[in-house]
PDB file of N, CA and C in Angstrom:
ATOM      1  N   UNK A   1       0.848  -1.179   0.000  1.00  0.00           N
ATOM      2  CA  UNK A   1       0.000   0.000   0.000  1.00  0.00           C
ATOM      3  C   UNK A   1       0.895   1.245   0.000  1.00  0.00           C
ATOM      4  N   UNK A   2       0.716   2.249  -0.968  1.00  0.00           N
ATOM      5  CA  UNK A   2       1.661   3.810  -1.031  1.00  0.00           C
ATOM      6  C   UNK A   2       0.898   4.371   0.815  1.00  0.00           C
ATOM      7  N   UNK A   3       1.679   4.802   0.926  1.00  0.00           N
ATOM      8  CA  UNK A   3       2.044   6.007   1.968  1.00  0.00           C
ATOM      9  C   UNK A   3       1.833   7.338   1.420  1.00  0.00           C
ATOM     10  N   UNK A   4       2.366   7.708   0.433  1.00  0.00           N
ATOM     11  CA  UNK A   4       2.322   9.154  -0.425  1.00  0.00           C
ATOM     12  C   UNK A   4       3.672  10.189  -0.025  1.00  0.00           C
ATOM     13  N   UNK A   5       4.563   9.275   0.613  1.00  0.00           N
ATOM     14  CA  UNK A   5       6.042   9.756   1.282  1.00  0.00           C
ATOM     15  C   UNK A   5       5.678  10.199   2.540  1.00  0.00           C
ATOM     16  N   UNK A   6       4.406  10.382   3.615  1.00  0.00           N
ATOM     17  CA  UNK A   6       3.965  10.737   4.510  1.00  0.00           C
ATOM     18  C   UNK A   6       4.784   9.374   5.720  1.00  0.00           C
ATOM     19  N   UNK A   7       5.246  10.227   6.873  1.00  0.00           N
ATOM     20  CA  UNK A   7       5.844   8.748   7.462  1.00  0.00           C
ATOM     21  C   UNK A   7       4.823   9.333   8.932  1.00  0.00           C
ATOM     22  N   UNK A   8       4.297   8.202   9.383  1.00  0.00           N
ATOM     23  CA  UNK A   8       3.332   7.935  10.040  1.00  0.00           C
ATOM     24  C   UNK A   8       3.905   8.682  11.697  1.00  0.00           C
ATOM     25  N   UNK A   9       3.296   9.816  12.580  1.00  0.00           N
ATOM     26  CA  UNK A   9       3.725  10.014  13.729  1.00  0.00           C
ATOM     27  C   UNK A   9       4.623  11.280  13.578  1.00  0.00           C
ATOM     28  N   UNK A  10       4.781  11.895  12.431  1.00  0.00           N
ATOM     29  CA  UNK A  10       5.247  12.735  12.172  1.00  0.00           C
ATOM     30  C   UNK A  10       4.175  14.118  12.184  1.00  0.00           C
ATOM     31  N   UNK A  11       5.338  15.285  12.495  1.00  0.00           N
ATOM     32  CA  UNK A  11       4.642  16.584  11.979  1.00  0.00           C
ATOM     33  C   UNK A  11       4.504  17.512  10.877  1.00  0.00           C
ATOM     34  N   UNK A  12       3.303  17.856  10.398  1.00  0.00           N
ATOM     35  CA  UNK A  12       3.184  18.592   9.241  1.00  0.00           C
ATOM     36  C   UNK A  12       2.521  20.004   9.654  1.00  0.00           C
ATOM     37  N   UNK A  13       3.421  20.829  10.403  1.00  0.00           N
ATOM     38  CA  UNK A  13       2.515  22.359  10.540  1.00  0.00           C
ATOM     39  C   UNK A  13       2.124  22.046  12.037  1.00  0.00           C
ATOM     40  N   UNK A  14       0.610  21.979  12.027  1.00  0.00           N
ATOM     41  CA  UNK A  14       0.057  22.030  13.361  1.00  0.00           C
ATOM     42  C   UNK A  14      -0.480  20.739  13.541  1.00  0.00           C
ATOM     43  N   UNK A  15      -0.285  19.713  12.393  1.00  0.00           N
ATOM     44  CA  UNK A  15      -1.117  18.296  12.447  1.00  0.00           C
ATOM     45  C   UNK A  15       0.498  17.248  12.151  1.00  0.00           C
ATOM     46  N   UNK A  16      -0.439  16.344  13.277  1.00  0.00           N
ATOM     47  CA  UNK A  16       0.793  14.924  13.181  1.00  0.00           C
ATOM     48  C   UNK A  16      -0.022  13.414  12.739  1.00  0.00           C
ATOM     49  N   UNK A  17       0.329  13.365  11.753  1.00  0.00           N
ATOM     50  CA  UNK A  17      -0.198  11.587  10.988  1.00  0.00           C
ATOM     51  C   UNK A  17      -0.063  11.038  11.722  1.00  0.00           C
ATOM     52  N   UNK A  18      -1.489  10.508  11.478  1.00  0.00           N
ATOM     53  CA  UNK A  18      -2.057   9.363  12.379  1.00  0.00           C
ATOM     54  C   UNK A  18      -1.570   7.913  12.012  1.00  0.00           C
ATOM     55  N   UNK A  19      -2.559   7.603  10.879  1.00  0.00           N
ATOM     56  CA  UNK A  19      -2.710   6.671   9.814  1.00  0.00           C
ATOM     57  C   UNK A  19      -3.248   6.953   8.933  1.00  0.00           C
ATOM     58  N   UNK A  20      -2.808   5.956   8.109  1.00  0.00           N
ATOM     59  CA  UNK A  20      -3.640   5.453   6.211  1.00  0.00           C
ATOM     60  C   UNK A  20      -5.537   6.034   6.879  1.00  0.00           C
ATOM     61  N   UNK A  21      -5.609   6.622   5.960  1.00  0.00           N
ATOM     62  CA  UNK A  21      -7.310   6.301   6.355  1.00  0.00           C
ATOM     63  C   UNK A  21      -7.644   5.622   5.103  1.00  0.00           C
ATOM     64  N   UNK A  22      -7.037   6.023   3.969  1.00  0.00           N
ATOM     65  CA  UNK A  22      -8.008   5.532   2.767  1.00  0.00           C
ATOM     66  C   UNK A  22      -7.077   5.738   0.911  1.00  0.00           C
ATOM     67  N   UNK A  23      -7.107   4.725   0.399  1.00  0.00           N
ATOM     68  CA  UNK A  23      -6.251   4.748  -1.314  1.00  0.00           C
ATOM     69  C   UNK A  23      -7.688   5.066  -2.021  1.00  0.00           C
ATOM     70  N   UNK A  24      -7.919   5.802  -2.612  1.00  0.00           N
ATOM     71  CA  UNK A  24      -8.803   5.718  -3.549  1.00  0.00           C
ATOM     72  C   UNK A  24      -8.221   4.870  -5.048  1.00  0.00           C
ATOM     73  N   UNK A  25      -8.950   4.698  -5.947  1.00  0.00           N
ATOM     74  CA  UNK A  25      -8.919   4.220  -7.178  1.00  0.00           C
ATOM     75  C   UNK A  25      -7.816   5.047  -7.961  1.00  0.00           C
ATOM     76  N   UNK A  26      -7.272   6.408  -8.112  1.00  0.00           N
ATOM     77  CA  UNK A  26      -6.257   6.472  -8.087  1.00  0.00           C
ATOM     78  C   UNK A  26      -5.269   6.851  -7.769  1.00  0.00           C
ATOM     79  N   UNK A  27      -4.902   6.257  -6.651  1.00  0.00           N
ATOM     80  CA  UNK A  27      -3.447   5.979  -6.180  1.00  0.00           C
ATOM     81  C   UNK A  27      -3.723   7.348  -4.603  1.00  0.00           C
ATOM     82  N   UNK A  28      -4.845   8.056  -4.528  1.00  0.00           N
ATOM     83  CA  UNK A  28      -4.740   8.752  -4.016  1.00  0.00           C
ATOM     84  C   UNK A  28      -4.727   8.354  -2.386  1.00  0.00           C
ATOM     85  N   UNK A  29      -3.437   9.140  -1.747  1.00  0.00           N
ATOM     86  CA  UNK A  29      -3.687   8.794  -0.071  1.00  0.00           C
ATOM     87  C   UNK A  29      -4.198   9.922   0.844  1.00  0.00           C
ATOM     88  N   UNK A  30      -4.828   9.584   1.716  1.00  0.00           N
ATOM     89  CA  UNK A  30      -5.636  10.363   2.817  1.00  0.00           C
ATOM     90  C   UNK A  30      -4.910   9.738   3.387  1.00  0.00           C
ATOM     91  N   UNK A  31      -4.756  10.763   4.892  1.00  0.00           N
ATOM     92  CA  UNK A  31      -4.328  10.171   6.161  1.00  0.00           C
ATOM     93  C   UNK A  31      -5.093  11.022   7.298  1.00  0.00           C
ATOM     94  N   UNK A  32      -4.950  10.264   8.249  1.00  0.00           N
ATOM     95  CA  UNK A  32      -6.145  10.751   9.048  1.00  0.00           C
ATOM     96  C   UNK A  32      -4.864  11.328  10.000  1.00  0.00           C
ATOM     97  N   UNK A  33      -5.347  12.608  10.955  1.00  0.00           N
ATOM     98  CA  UNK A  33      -4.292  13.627  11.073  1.00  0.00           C
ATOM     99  C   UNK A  33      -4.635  13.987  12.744  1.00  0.00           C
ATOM    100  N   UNK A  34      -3.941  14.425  13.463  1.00  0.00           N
ATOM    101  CA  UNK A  34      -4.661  15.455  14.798  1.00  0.00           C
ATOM    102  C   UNK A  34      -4.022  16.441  14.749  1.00  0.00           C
ATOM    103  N   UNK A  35      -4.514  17.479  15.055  1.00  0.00           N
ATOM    104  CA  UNK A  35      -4.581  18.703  15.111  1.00  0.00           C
ATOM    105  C   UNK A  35      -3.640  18.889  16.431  1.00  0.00           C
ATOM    106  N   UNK A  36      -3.100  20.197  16.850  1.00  0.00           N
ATOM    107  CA  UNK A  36      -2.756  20.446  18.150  1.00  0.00           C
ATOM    108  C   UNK A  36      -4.048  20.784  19.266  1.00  0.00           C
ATOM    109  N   UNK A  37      -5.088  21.198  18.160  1.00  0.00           N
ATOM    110  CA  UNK A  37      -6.243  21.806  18.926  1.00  0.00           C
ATOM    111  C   UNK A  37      -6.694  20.606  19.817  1.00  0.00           C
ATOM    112  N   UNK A  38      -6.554  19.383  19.389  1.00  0.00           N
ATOM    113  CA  UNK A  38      -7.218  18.191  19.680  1.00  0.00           C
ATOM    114  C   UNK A  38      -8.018  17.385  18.732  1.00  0.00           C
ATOM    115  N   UNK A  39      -8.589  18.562  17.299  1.00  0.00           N
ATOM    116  CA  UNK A  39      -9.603  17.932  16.297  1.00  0.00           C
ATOM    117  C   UNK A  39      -8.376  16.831  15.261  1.00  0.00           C
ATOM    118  N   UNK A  40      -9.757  15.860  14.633  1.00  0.00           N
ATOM    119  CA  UNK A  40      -9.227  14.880  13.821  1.00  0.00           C
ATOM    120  C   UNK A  40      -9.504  15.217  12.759  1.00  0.00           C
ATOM    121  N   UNK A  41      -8.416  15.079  11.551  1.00  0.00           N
ATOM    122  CA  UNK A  41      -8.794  15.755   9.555  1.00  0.00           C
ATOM    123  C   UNK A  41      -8.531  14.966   9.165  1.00  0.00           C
ATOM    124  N   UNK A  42      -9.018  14.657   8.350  1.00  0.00           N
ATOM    125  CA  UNK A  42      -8.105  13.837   6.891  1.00  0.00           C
ATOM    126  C   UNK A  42      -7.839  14.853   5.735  1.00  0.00           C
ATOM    127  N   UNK A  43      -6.986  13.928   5.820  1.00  0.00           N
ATOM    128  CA  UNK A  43      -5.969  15.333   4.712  1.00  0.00           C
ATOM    129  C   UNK A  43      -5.118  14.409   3.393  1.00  0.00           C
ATOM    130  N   UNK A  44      -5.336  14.468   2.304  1.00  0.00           N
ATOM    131  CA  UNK A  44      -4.676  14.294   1.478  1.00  0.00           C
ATOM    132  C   UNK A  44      -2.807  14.174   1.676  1.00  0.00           C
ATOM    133  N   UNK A  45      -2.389  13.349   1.350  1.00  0.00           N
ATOM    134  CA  UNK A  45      -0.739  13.336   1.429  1.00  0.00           C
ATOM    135  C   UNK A  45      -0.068  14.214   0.585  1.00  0.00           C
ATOM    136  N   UNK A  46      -0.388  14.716  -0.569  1.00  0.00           N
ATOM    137  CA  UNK A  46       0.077  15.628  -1.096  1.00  0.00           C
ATOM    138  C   UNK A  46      -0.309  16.881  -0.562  1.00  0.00           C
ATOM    139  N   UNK A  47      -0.922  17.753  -0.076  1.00  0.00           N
ATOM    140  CA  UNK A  47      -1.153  18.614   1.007  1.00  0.00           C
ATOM    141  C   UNK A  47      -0.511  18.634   2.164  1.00  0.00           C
ATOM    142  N   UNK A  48      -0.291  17.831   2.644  1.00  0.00           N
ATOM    143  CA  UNK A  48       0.761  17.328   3.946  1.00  0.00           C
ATOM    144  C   UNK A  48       2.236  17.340   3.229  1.00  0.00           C
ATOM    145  N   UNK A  49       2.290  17.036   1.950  1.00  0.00           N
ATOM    146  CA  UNK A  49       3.922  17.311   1.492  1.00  0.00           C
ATOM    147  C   UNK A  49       3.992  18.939   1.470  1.00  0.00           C
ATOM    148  N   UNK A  50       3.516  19.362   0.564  1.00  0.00           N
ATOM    149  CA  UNK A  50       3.303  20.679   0.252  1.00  0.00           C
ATOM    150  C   UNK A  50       3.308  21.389   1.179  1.00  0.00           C
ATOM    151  N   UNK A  51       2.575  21.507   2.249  1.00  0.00           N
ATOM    152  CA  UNK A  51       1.972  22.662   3.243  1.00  0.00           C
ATOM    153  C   UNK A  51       1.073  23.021   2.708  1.00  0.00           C
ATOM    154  N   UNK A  52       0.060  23.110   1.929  1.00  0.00           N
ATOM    155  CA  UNK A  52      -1.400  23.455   1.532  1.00  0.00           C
ATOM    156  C   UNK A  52      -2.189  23.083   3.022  1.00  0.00           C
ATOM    157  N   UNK A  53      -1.945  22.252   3.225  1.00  0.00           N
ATOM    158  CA  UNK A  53      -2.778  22.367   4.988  1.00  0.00           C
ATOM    159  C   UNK A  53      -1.840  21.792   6.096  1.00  0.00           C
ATOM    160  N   UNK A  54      -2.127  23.020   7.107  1.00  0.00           N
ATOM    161  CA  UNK A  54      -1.072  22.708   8.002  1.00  0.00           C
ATOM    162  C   UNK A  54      -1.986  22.493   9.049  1.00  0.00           C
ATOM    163  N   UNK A  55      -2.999  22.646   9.085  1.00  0.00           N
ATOM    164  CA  UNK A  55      -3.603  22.419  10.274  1.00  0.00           C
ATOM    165  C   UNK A  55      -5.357  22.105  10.219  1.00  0.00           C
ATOM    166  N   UNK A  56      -6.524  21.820  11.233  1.00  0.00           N
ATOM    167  CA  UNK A  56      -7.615  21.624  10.988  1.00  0.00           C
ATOM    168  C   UNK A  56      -8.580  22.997  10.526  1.00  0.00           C
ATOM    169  N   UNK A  57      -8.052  23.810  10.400  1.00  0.00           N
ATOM    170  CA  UNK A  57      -8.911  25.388  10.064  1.00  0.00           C
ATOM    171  C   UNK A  57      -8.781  25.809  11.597  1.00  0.00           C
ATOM    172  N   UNK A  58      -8.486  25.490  12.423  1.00  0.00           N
ATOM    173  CA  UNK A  58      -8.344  26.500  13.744  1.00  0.00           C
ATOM    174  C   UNK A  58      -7.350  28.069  13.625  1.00  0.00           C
ATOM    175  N   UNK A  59      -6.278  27.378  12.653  1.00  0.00           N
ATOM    176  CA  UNK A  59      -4.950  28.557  12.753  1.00  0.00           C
ATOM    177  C   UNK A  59      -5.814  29.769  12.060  1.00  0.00           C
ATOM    178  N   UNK A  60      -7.022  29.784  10.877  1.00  0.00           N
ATOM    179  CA  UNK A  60      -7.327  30.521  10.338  1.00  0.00           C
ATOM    180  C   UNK A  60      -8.078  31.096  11.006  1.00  0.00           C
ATOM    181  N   UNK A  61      -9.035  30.519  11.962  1.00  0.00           N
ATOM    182  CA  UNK A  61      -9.942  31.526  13.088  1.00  0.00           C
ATOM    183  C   UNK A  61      -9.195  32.268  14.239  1.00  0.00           C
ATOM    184  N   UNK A  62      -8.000  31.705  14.740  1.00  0.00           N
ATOM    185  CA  UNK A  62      -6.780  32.043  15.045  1.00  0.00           C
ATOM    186  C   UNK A  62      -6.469  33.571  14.554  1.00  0.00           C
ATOM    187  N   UNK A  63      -5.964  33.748  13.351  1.00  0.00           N
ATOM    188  CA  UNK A  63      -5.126  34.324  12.814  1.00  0.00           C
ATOM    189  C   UNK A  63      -6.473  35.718  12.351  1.00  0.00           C
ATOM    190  N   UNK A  64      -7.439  35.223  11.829  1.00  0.00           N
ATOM    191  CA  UNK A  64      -8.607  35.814  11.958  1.00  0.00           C
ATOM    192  C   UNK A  64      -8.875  37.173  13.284  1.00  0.00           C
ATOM    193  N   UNK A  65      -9.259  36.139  14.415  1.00  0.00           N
ATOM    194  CA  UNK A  65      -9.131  36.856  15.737  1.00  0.00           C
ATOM    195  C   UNK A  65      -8.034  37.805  16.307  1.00  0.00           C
ATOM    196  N   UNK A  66      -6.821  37.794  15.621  1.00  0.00           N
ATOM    197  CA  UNK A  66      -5.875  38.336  16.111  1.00  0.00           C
ATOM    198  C   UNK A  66      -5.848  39.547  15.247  1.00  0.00           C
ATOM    199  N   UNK A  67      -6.369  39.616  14.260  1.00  0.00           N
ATOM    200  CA  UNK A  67      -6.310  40.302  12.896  1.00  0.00           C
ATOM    201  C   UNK A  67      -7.127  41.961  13.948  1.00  0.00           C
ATOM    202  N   UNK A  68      -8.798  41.001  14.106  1.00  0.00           N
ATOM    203  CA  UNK A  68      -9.625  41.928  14.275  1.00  0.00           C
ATOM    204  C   UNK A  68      -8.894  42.538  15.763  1.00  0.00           C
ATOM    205  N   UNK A  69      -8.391  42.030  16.642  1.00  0.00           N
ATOM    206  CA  UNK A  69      -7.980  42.760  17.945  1.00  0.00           C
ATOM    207  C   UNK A  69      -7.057  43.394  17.480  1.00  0.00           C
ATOM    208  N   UNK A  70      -6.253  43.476  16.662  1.00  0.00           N
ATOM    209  CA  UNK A  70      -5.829  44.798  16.426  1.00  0.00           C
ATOM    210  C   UNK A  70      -6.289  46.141  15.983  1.00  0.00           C
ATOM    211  N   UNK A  71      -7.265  45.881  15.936  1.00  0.00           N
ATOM    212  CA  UNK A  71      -8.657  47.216  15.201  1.00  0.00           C
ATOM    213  C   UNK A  71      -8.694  47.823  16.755  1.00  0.00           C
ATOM    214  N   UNK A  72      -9.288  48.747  16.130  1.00  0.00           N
ATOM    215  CA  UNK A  72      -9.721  50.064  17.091  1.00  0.00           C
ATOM    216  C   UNK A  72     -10.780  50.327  16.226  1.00  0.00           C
ATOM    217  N   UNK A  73     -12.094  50.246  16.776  1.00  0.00           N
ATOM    218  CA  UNK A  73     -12.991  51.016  15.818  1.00  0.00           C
ATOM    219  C   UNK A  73     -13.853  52.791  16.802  1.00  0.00           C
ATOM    220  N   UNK A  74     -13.968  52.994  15.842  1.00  0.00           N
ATOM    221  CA  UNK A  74     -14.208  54.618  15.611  1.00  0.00           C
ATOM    222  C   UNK A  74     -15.701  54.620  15.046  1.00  0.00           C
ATOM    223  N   UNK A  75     -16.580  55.437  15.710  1.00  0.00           N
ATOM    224  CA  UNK A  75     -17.549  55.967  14.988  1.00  0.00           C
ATOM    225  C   UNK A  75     -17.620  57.489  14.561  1.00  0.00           C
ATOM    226  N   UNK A  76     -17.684  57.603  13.469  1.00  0.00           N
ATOM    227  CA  UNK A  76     -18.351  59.082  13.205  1.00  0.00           C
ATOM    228  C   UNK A  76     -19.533  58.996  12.138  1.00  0.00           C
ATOM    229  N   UNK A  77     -20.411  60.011  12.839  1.00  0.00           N
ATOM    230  CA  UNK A  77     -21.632  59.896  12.390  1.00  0.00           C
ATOM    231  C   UNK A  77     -22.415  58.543  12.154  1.00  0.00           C
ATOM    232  N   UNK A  78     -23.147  57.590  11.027  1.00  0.00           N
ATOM    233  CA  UNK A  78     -23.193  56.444  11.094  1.00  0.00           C
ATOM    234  C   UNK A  78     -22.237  55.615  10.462  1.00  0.00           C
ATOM    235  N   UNK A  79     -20.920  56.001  10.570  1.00  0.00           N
ATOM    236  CA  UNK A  79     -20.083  54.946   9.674  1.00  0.00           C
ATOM    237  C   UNK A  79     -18.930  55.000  10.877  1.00  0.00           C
ATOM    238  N   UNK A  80     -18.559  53.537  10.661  1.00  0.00           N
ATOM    239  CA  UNK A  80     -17.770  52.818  11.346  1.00  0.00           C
ATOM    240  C   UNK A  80     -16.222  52.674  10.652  1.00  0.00           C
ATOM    241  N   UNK A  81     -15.679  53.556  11.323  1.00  0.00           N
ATOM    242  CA  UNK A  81     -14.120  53.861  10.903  1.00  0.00           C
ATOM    243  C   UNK A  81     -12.808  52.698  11.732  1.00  0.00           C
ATOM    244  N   UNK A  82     -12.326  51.903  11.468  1.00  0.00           N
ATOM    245  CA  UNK A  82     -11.115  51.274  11.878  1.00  0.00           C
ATOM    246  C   UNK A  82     -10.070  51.457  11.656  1.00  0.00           C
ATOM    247  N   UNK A  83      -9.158  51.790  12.437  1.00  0.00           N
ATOM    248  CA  UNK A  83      -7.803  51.668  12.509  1.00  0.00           C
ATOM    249  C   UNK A  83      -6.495  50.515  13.147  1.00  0.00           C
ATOM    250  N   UNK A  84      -5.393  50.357  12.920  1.00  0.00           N
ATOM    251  CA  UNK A  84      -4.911  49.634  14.270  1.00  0.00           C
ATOM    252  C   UNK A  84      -4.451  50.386  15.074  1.00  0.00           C
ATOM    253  N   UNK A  85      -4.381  49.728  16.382  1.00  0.00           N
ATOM    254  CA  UNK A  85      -3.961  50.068  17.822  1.00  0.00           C
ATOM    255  C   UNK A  85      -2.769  50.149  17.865  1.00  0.00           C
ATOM    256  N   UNK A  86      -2.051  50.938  18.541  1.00  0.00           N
ATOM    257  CA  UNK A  86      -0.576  50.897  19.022  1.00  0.00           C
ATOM    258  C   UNK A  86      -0.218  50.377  19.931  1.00  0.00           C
TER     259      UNK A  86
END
C-alpha cells in the first residue's frame, strides 16, 4: 500500500499523521491527522507534502481573531471607521 512519502507520527505544521485512512482508485492517499487543537482531519498526502494544509482550520480563526484585535474602531456619524492600535 503507497504512503504518499507521509511517514506515520510525524509533523506537518500544526497536524501529526495518524494513519492510512483511505487509497482511492487512483493511487490517491488520505491520512487521518490530529490537530494540536485536539480535532481529527483527513488530509490528502500531497497537502501534507506541500503545506497546503497545516492544520484543521483553527490557525485561520486564530489568525482571523488576532487580525480583528488589532482594530480600534471609531464611529463618526453612522459609519464605522477602523484603525490599528498601538
Amino acid at each position: 500500500m503507497p504512503d504518499g512519502g507521509i511517514i506515520q507520527g510525524e509533523r506537518y505544521g500544526h497536524l501529526i499523521a495518524i494513519s492510512i485512512y483511505s487509497v482511492d482508485h487512483k493511487s490517491v492517499v488520505k491520512w487521518e491527522c490530529k490537530c494540536d487543537c485536539g480535532n481529527i482531519v483527513i488530509v490528502r498526502s500531497h497537502n501534507l507534502k506541500t503545506g497546503n494544509t497545516k492544520s484543521c482550520g483553527c490557525m485561520k480563526i486564530y489568525a482571523r481573531r488576532m487580525k480583528r484585535a488589532r482594530l480600534d474602531a471609531l464611529w463618526i456619524d453612522k459609519f464605522r471607521v477602523l484603525k490599528y492600535k498601538k
